[in-house]
C-alpha atoms as a PDB file:
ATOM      1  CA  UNK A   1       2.722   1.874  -1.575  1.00  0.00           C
ATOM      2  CA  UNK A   2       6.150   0.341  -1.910  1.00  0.00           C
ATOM      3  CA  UNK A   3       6.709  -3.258  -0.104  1.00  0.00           C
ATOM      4  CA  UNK A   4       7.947  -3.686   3.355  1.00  0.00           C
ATOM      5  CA  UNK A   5      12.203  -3.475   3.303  1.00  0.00           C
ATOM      6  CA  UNK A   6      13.844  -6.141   5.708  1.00  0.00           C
ATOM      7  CA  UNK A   7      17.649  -6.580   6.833  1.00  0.00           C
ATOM      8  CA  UNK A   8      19.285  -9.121   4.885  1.00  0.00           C
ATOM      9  CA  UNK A   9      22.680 -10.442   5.855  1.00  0.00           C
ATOM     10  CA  UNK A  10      24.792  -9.360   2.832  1.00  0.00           C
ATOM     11  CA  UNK A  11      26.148 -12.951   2.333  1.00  0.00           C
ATOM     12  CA  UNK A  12      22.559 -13.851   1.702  1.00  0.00           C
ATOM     13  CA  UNK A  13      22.059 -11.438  -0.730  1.00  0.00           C
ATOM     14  CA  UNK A  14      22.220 -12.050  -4.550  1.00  0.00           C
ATOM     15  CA  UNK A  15      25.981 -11.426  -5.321  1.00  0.00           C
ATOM     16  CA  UNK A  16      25.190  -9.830  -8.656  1.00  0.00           C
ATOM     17  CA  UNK A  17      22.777  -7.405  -7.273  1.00  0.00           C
ATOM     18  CA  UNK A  18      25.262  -6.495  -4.074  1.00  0.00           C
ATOM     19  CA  UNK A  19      27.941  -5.777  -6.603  1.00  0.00           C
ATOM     20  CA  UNK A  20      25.772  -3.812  -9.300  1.00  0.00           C
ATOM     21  CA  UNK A  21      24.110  -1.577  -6.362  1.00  0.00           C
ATOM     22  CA  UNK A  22      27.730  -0.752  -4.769  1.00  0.00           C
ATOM     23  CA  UNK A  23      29.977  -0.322  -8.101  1.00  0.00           C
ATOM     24  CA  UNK A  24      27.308   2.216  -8.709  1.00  0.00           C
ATOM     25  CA  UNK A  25      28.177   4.505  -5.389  1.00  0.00           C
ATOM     26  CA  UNK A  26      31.851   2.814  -4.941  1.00  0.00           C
ATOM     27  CA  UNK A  27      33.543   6.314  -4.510  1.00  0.00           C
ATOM     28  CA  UNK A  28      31.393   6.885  -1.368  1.00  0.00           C
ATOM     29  CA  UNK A  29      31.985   3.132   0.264  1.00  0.00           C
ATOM     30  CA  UNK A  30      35.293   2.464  -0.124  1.00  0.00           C
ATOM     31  CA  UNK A  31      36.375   1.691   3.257  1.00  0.00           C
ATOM     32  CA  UNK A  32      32.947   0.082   3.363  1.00  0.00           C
ATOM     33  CA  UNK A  33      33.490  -2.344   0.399  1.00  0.00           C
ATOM     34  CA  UNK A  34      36.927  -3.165   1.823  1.00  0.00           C
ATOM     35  CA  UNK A  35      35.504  -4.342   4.900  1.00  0.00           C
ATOM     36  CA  UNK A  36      32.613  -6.050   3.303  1.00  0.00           C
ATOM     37  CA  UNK A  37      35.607  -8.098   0.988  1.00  0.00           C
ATOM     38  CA  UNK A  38      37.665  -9.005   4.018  1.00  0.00           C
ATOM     39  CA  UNK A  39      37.480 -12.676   5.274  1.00  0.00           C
ATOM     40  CA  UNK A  40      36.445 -11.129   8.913  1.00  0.00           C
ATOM     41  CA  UNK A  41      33.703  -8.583   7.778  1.00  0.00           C
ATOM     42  CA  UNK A  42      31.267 -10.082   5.721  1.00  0.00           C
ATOM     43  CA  UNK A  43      29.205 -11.079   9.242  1.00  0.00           C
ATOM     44  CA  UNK A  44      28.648  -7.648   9.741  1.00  0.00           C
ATOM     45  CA  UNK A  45      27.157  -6.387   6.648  1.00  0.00           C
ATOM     46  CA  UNK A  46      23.718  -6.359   5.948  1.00  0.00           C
ATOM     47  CA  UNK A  47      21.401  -4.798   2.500  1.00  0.00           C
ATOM     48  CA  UNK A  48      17.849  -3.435   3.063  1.00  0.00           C
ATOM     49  CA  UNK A  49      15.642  -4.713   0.293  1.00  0.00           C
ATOM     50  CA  UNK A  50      12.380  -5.784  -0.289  1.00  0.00           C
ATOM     51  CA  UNK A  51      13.151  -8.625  -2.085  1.00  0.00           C
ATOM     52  CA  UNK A  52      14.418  -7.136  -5.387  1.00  0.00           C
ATOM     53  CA  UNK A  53      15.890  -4.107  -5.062  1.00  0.00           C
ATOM     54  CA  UNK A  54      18.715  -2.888  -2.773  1.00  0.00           C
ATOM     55  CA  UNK A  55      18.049   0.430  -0.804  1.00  0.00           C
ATOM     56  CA  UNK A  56      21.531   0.663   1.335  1.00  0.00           C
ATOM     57  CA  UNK A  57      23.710  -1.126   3.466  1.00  0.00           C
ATOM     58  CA  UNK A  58      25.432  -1.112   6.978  1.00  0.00           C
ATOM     59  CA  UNK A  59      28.431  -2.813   7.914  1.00  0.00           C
ATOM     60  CA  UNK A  60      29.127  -2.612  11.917  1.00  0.00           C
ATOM     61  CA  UNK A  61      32.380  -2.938  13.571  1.00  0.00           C
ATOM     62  CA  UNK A  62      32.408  -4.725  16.982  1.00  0.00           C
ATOM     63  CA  UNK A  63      33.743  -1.732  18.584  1.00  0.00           C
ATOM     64  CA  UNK A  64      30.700   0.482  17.096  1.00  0.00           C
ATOM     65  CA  UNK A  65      31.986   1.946  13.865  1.00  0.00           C
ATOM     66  CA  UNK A  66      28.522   2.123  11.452  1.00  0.00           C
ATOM     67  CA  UNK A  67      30.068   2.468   7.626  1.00  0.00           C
ATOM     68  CA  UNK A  68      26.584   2.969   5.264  1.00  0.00           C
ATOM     69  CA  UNK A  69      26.165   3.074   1.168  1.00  0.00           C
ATOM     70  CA  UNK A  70      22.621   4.718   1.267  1.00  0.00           C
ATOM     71  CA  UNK A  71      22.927   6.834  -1.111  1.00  0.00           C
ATOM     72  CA  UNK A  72      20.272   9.825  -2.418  1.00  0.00           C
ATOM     73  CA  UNK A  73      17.150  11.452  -1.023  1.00  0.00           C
ATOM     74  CA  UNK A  74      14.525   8.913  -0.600  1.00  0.00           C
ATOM     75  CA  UNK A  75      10.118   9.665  -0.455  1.00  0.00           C
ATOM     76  CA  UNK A  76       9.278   9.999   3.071  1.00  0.00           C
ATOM     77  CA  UNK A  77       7.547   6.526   2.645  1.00  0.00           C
ATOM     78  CA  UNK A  78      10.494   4.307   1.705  1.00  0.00           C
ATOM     79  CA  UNK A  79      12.664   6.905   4.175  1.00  0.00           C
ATOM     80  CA  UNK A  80      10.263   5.795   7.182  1.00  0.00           C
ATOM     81  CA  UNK A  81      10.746   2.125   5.881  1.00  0.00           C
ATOM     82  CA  UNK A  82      14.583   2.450   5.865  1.00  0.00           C
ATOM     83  CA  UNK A  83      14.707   3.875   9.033  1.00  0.00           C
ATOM     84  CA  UNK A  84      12.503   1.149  10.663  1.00  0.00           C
ATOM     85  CA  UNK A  85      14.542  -1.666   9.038  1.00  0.00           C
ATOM     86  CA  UNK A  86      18.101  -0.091  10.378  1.00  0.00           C
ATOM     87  CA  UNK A  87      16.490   0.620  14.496  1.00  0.00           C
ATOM     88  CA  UNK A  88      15.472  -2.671  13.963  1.00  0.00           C
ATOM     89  CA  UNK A  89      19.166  -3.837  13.210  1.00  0.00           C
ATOM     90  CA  UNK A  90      20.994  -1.311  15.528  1.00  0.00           C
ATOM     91  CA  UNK A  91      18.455  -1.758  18.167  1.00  0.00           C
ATOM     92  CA  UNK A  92      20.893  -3.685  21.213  1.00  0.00           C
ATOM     93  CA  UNK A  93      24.183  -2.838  19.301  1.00  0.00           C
ATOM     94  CA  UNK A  94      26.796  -0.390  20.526  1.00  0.00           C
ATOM     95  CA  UNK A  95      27.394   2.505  18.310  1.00  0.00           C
ATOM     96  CA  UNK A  96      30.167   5.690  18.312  1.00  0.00           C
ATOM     97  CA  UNK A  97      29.967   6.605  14.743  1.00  0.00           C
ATOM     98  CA  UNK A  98      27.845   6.528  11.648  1.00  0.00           C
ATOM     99  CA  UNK A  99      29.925   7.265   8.566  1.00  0.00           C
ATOM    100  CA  UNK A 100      28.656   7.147   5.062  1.00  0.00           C
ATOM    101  CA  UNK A 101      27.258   9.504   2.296  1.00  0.00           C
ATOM    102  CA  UNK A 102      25.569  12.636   3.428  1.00  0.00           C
ATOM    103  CA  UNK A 103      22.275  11.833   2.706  1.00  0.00           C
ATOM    104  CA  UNK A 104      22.465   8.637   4.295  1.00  0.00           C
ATOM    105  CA  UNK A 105      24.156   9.827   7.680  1.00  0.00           C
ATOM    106  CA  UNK A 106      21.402  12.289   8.274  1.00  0.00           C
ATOM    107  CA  UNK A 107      18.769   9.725   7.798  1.00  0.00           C
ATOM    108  CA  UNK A 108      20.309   7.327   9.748  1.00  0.00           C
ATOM    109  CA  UNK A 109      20.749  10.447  12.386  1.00  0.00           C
ATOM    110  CA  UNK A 110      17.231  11.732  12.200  1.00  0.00           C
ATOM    111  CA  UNK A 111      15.611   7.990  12.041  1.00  0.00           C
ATOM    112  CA  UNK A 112      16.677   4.996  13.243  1.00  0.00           C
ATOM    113  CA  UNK A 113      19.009   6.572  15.841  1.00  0.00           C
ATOM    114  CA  UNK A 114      16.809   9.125  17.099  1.00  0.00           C
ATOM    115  CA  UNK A 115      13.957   6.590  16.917  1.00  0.00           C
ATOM    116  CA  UNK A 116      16.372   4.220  19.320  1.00  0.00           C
ATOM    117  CA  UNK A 117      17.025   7.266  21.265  1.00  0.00           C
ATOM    118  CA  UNK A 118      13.610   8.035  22.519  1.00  0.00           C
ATOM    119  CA  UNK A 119      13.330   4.100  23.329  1.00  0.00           C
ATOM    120  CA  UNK A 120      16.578   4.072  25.284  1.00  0.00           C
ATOM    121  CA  UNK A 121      15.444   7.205  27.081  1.00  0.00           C
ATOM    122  CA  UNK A 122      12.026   6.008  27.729  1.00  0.00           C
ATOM    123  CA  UNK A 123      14.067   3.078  29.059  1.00  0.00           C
ATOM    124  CA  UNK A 124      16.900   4.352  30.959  1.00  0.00           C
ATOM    125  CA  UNK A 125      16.633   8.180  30.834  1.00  0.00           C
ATOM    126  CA  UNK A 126      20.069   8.771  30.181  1.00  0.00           C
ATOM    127  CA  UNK A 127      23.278   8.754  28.048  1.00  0.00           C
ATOM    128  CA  UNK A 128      26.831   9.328  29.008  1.00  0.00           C
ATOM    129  CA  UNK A 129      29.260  11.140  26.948  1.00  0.00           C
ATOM    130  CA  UNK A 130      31.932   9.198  25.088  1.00  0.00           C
ATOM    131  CA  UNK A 131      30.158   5.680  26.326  1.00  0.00           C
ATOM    132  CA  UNK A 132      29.676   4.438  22.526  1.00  0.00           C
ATOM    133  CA  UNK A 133      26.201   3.786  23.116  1.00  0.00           C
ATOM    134  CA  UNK A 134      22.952   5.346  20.789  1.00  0.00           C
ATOM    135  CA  UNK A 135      22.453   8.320  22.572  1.00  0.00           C
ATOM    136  CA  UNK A 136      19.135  10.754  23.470  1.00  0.00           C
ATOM    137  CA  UNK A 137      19.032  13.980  21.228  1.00  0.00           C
ATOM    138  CA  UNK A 138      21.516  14.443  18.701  1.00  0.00           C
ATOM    139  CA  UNK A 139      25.239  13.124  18.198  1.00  0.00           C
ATOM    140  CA  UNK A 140      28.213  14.759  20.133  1.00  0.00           C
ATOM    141  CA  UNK A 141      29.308  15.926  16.805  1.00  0.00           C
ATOM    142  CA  UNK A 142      28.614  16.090  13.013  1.00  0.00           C
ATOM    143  CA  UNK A 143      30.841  16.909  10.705  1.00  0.00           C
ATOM    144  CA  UNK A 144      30.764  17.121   7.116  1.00  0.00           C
ATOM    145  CA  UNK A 145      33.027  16.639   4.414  1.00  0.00           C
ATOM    146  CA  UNK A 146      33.123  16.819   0.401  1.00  0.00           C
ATOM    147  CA  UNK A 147      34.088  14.152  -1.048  1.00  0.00           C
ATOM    148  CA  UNK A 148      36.665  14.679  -3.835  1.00  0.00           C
ATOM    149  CA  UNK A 149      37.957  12.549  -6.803  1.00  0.00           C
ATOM    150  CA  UNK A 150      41.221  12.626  -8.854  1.00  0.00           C
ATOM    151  CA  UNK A 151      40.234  10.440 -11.979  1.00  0.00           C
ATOM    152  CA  UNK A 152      43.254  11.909 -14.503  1.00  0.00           C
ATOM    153  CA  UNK A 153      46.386   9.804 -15.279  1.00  0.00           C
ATOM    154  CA  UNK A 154      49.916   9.493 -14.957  1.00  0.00           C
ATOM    155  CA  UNK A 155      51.934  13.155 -14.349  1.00  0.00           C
ATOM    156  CA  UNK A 156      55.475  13.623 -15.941  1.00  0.00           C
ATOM    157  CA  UNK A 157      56.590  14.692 -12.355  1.00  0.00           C
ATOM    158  CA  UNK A 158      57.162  11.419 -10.668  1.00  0.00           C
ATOM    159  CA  UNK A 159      60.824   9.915 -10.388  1.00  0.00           C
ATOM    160  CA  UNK A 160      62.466   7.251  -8.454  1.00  0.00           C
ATOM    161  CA  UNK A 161      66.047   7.893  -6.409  1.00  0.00           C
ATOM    162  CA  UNK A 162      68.392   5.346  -6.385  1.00  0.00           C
ATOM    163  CA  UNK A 163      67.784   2.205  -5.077  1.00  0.00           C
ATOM    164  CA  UNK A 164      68.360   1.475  -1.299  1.00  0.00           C
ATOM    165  CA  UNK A 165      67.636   5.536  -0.534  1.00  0.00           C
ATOM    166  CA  UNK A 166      65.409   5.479   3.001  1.00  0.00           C
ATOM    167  CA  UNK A 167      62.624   2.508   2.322  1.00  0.00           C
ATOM    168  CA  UNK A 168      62.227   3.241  -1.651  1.00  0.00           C
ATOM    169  CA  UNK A 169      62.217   6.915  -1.479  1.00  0.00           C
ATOM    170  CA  UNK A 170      59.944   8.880  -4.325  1.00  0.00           C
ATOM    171  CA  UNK A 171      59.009  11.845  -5.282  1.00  0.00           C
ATOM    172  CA  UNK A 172      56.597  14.014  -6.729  1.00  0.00           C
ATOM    173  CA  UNK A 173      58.905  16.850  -8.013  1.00  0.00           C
ATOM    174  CA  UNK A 174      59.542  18.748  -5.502  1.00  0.00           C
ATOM    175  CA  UNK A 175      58.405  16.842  -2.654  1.00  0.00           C
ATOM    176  CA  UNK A 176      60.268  13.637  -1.646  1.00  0.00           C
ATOM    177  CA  UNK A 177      58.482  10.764  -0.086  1.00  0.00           C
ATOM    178  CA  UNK A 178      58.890   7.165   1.370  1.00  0.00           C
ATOM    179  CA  UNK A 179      56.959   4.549   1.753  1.00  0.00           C
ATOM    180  CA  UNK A 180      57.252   3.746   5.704  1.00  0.00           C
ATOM    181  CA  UNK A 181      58.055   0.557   7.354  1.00  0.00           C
ATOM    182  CA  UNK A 182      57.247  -0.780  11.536  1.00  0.00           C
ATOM    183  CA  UNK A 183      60.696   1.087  11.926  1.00  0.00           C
ATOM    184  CA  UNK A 184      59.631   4.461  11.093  1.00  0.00           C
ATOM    185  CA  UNK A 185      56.877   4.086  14.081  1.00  0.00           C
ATOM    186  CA  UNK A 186      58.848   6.294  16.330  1.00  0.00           C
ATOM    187  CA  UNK A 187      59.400   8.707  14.046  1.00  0.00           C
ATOM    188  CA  UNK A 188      55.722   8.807  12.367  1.00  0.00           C
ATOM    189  CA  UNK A 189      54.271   8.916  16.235  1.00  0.00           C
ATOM    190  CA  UNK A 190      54.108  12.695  16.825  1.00  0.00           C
ATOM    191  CA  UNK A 191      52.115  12.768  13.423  1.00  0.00           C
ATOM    192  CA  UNK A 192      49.909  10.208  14.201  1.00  0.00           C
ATOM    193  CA  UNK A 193      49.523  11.722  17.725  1.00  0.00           C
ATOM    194  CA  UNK A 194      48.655  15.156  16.168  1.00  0.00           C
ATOM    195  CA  UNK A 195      46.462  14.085  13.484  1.00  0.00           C
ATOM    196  CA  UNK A 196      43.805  11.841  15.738  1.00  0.00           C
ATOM    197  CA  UNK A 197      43.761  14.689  17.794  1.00  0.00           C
ATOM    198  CA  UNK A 198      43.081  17.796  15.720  1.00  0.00           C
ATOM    199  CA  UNK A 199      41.499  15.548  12.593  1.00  0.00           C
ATOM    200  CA  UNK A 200      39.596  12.403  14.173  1.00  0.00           C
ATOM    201  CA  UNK A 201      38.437  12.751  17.692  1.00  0.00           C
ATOM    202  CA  UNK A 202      35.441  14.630  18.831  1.00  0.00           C
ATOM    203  CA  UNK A 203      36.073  17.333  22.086  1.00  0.00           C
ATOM    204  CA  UNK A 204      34.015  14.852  24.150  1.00  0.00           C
ATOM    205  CA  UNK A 205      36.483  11.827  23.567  1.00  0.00           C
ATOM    206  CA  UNK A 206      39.633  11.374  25.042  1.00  0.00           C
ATOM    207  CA  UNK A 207      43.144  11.011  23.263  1.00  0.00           C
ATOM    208  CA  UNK A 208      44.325   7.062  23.540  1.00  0.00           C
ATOM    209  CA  UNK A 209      47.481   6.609  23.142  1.00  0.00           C
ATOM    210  CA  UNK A 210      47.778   2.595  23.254  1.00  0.00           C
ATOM    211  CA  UNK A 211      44.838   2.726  20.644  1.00  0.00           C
ATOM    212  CA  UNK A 212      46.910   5.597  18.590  1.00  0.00           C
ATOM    213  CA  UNK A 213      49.730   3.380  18.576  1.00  0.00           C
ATOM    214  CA  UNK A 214      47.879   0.251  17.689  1.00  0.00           C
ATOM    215  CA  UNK A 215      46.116   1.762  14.471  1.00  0.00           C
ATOM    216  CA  UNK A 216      49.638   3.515  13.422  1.00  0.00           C
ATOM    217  CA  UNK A 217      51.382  -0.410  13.799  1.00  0.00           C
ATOM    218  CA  UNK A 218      48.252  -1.801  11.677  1.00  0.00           C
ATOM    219  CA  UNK A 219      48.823   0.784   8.753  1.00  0.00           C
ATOM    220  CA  UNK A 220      53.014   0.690   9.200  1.00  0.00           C
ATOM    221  CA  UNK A 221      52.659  -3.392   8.941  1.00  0.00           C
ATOM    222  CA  UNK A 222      49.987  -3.322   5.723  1.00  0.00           C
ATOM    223  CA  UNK A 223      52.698  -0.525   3.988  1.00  0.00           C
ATOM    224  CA  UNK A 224      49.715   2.251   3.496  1.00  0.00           C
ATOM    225  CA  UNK A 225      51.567   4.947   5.503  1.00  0.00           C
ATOM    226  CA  UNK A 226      53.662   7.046   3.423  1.00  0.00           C
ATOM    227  CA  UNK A 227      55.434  10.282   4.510  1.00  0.00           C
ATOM    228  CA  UNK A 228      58.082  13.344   3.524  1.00  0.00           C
ATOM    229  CA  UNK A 229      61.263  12.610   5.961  1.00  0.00           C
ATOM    230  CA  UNK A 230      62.715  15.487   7.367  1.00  0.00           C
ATOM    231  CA  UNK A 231      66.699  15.922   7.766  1.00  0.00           C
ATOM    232  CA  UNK A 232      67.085  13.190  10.768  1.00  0.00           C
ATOM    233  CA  UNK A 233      65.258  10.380  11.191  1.00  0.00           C
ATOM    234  CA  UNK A 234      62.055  12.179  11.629  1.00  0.00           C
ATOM    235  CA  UNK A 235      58.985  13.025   8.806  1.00  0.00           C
ATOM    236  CA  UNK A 236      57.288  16.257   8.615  1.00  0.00           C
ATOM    237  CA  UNK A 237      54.058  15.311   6.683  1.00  0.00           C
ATOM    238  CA  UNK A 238      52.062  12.158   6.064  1.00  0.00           C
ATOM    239  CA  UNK A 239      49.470  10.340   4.366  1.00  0.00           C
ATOM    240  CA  UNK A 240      48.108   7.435   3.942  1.00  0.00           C
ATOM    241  CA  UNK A 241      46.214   4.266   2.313  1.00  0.00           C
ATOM    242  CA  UNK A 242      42.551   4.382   4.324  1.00  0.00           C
ATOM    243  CA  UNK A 243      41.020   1.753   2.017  1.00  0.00           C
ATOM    244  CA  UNK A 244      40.677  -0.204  -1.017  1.00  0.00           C
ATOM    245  CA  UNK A 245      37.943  -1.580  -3.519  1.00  0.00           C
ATOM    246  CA  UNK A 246      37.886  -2.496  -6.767  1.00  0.00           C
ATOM    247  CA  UNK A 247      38.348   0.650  -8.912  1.00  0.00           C
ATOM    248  CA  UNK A 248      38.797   3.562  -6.206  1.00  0.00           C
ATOM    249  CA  UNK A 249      41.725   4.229  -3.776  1.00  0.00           C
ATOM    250  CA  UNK A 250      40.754   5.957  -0.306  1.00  0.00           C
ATOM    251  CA  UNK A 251      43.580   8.763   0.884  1.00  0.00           C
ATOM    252  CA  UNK A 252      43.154   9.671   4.742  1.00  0.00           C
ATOM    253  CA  UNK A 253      45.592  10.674   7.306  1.00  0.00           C
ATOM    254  CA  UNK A 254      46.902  13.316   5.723  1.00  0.00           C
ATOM    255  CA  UNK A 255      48.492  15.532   8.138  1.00  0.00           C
ATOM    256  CA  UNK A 256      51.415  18.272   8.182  1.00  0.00           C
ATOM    257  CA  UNK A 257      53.028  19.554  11.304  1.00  0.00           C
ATOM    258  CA  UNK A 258      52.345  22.833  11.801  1.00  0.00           C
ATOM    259  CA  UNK A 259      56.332  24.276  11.099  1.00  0.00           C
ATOM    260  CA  UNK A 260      56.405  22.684   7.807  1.00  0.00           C
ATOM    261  CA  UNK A 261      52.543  23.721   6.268  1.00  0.00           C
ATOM    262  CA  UNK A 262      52.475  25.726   3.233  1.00  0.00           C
ATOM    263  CA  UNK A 263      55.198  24.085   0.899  1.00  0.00           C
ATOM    264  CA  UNK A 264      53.443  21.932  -0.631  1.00  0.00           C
ATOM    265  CA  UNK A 265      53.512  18.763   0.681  1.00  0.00           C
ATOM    266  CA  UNK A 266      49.808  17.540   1.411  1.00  0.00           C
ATOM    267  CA  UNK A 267      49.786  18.043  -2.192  1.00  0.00           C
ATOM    268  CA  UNK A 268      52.560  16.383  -3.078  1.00  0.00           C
ATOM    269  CA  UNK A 269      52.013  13.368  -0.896  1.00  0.00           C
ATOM    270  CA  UNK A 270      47.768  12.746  -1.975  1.00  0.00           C
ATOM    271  CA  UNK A 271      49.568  13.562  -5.852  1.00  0.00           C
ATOM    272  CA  UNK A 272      52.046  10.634  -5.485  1.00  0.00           C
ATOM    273  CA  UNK A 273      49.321   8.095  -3.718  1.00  0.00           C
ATOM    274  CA  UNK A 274      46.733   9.642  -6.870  1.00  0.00           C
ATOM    275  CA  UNK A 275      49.357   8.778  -9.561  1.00  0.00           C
ATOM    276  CA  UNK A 276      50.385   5.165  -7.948  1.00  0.00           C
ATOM    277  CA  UNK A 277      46.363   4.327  -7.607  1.00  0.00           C
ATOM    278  CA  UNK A 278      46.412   5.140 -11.514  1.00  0.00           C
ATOM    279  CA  UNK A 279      49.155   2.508 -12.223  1.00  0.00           C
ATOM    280  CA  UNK A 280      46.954   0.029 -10.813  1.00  0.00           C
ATOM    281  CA  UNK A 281      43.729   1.458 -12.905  1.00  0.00           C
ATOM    282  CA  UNK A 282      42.249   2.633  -9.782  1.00  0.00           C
ATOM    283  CA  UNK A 283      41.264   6.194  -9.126  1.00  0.00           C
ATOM    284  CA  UNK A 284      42.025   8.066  -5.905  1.00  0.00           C
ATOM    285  CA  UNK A 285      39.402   9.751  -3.347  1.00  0.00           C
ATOM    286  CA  UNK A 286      39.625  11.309  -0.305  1.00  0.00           C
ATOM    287  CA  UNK A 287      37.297  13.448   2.129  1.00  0.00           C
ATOM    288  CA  UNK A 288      37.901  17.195   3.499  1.00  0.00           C
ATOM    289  CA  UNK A 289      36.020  19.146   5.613  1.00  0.00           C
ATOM    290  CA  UNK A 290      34.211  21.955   3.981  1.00  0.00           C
ATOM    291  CA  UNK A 291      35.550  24.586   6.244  1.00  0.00           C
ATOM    292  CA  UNK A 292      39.208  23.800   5.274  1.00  0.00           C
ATOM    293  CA  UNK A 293      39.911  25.903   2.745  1.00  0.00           C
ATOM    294  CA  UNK A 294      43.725  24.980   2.925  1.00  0.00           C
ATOM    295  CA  UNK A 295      43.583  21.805   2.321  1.00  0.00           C
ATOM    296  CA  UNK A 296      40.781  22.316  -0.262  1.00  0.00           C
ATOM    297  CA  UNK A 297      42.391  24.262  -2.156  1.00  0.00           C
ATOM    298  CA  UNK A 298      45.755  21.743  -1.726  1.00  0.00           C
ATOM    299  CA  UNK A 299      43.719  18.677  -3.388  1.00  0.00           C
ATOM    300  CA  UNK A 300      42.650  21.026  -5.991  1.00  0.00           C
ATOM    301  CA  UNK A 301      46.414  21.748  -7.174  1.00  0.00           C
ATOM    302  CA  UNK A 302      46.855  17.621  -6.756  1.00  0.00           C
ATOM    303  CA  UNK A 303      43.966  17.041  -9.560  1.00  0.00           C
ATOM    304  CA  UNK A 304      41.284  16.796  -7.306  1.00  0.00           C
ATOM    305  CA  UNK A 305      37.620  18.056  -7.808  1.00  0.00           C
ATOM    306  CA  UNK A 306      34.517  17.984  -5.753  1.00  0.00           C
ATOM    307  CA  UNK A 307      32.165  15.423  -6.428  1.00  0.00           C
ATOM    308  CA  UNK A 308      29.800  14.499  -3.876  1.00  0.00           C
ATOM    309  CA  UNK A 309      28.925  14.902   0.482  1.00  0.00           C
ATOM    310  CA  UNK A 310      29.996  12.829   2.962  1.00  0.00           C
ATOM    311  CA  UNK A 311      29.154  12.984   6.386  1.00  0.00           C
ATOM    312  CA  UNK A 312      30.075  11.623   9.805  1.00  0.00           C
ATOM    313  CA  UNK A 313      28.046  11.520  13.519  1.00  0.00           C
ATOM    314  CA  UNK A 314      30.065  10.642  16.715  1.00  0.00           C
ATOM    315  CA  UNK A 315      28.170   9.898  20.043  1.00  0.00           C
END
């Protein structure tokens, strides 16, 4: 019988240890490492350990966004223990996502949350759609991705145009793109717009536009946005900087509009963010649903491979 696991606040945590068990799934926890790094999110993480050895850990947005690292298939034991230590964590807390490896996700899905679930329904007896809160029975939606890693260098493909040519224009032959500035909002809207929409948000939730708009000014002022212009002043596809840790880069937002799919530009957008990671010794990773064949095939012409699951809940 394995000892009891408790919730320790990650700044309480050996820093050695914390490091050592996330370098080893780093690929998975980008965005979760990122946060965990940042001078406003260390509050929210905490490890489950029982004392020695590190068997996950949650980091917790205020607004409800639940980014894991619990990686693997645990014995039905230590999975019961888990389980108990994260309702015990989450139990009070507003939640509208869990997002983490696959493995994780589900027990997270099946455990703690359905385990809060019955209590909140023996409780209350209900749930409202879209609310944010732990609901009874299962999420509004799963969805499930593969995770997929680029880890090769530097392509002969990549030049720069001249200097001054619309924000640092570059390309990955034959796909020209520019790094976008606040300026290029208006133009990068109907992209943004399109992509929460049809990529991010489940049936049940509403499209929020003021919260669209906030997000695309966040990425636009931090210079992670990137996107092929078209002939005006607008863009056609984009992409963009999700996250960052130590050695990986996280791709997300990667959208096309529909007019302007099949020639190449996903790929030549996630290529030139790959290749740019790789000057900085990082390598590049990005998630795609399994049923998107497309774009599947797209990241495989970039470099990229399938190398693990991923998963996501919504309630």
């Amino acid at each position: 019988m394995c000892a009891s696991v408790c919730v320790v606040p990650v700044q309480d945590f050996s820093p050695d240890l914390l490091c050592q068990f996330l370098f080893r799934y780093e690929c998975y926890c980008v965005s979760l490492m990122e946060r965990l790094h940042s001078s406003s999110g260390l509050g929210n993480g905490v490890c489950f350990s029982d004392g020695t050895t590190i068997y996950g850990v949650l980091w917790l947005s205020p607004a409800g966004l639940l980014l894991h690292c619990i990686p693997g298939r645990y014995s039905p034991d230590m999975a019961q223990k888990i389980t108990g230590a994260a309702a015990e964590f989450l139990r009070g807390k507003k939640i509208y996502c869990i997002s983490g490896p696959e493995a994780g996700t589900d027990l997270l899905v099946h455990g703690a949350a359905a385990g809060l679930c019955r209590e909140s329904d023996t409780v209350s007896g209900s749930g409202s759609a879209g609310t944010g809160i732990i609901l009874p029975g299962l999420p509004l939606e799963m969805r499930r991705y593969h995770l997929m890693c680029r880890t090769g260098g530097i392509s002969e493909t990549m030049v720069v145009k001249p200097a001054g040519y619309m924000n640092k224009l570059k390309r990955v032959s034959p796909v020209p793109v520019v790094q976008c500035c606040p300026g290029d909002e208006a133009g990068l809207y109907l992209l943004q717009k399109e992509y929460d929409r049809v990529e991010v948000l489940p049936a049940a939730f509403p499209f929020d536009e003021r919260l669209c708009r906030v997000n695309l000014r966040r990425a636009l002022a931090a210079g992670r946005v990137y996107a092929v212009p078209d002939t005006g002043s607008g863009f056609t596809a984009k992409a963009a900087i999700s996250a960052v840790s130590p050695h990986f880069v996280l791709i997300g937002g990667v959208f096309t509009l529909p007019k302007y799919r099949r020639r190449g530009y996903a790929a030549g957008l996630v290529t030139f963010l790959a290749e740019n990671a790789a000057v900085q010794g990082k390598h590049a990773v990005l998630f795609v649903r399994r049923n998107n064949m497309t774009a599947l095939h797209a990241y495989e012409r970039a470099g990229f491979s399938v190398t693990g699951s991923y998963a996501i809940a919504y309630y």
